[in-house]
C-alpha atoms as a PDB file:
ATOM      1  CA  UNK A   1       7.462  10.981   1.477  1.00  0.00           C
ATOM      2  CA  UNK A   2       5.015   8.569   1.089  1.00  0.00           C
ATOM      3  CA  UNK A   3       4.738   4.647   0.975  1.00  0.00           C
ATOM      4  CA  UNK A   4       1.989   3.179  -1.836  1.00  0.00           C
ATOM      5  CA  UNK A   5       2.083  -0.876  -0.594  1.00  0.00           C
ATOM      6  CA  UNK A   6       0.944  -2.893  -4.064  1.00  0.00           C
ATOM      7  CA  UNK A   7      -0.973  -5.790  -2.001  1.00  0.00           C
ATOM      8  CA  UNK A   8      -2.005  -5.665   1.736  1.00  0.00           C
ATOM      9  CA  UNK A   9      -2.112  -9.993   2.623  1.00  0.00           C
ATOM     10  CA  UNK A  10       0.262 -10.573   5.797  1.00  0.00           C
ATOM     11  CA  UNK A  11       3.484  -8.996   4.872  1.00  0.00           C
ATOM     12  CA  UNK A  12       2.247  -6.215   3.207  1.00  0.00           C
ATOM     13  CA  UNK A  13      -0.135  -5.364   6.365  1.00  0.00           C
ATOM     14  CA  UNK A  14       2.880  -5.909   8.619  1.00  0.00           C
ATOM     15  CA  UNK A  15       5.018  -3.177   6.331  1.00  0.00           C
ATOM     16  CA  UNK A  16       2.123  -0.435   6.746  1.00  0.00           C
ATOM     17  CA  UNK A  17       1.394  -1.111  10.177  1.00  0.00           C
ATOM     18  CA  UNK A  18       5.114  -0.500  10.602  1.00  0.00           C
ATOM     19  CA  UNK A  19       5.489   2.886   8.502  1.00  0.00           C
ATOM     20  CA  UNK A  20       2.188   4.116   9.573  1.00  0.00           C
ATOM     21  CA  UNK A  21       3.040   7.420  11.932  1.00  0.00           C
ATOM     22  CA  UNK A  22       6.748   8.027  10.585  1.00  0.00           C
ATOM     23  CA  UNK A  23       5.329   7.712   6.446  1.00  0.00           C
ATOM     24  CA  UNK A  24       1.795   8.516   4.676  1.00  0.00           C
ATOM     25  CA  UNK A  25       0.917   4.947   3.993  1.00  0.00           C
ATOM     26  CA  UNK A  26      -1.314   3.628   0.549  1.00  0.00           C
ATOM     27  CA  UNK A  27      -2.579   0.363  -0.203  1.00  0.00           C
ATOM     28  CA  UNK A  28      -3.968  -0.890  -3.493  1.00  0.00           C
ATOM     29  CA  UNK A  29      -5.274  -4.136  -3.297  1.00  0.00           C
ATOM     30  CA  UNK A  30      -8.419  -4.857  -4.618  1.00  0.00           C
ATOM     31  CA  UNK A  31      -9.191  -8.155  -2.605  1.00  0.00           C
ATOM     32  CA  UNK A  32      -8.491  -7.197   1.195  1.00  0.00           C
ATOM     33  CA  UNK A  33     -11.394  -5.668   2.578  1.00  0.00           C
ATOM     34  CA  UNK A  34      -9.741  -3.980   5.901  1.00  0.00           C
ATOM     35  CA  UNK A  35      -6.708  -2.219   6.090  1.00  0.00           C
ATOM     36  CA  UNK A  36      -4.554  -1.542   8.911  1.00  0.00           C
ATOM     37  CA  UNK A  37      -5.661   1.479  11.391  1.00  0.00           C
ATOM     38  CA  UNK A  38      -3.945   5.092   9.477  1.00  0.00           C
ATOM     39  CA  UNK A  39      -3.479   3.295   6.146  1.00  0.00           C
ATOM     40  CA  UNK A  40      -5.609   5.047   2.778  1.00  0.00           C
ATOM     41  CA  UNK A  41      -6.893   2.970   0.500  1.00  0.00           C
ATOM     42  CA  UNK A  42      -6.004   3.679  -3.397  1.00  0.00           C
ATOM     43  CA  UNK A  43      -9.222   2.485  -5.866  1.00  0.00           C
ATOM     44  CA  UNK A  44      -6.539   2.365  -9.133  1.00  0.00           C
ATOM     45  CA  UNK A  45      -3.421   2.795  -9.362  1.00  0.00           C
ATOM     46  CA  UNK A  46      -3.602   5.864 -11.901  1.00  0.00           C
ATOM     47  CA  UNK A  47      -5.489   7.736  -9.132  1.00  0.00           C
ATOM     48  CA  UNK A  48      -2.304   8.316  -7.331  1.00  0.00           C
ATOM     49  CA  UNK A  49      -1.612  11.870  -7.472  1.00  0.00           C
ATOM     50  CA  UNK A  50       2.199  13.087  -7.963  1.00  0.00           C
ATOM     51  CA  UNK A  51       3.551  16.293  -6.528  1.00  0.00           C
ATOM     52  CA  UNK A  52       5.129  14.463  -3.546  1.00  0.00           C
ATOM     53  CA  UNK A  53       7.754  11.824  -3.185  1.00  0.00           C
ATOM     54  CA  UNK A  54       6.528   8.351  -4.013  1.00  0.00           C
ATOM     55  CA  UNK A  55       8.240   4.892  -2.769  1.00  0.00           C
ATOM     56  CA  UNK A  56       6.274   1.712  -4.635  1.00  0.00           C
ATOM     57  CA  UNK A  57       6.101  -1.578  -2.735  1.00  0.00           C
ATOM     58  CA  UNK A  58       5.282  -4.378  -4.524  1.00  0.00           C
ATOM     59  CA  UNK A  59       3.592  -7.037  -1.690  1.00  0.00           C
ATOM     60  CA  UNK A  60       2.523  -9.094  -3.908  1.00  0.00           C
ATOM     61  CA  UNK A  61       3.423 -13.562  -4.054  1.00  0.00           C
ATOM     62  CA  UNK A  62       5.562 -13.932  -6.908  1.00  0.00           C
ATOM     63  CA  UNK A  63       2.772 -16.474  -8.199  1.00  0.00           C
ATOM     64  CA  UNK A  64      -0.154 -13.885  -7.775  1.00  0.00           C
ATOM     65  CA  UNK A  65       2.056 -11.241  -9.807  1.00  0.00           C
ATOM     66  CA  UNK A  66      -0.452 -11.278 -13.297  1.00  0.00           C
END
């Protein structure tokens, strides 16, 4: 299974950094520069391949949520 993290700020960072060795952990978020050690980093959300199970984690604030 896999983990793809919508937003990487504080909470979401906290999430991968707490999957990350049990889960394969993905981030798209176009504004954080550095992602947590073990973590891949998704350029668009369409690139995510399928084929494998897929859990979507939206870490986004409610207010930033366009």
């Amino acid at each position: 299974m896999a983990v793809l993290l919508v937003g990487c700020g504080r909470m979401g960072s906290a999430m991968a950094r707490g999957w990350h060795g049990g889960e394969r952990v993905l981030v798209f978020d176009p504004m954080v520069e550095r992602l947590p050690e073990g973590v891949e980093r998704v350029e668009a959300l369409g690139s995510v391949a399928g084929g494998e199970d897929l859990v979507v984690v939206l870490a986004v604030k409610p207010q930033a949520f366009g």
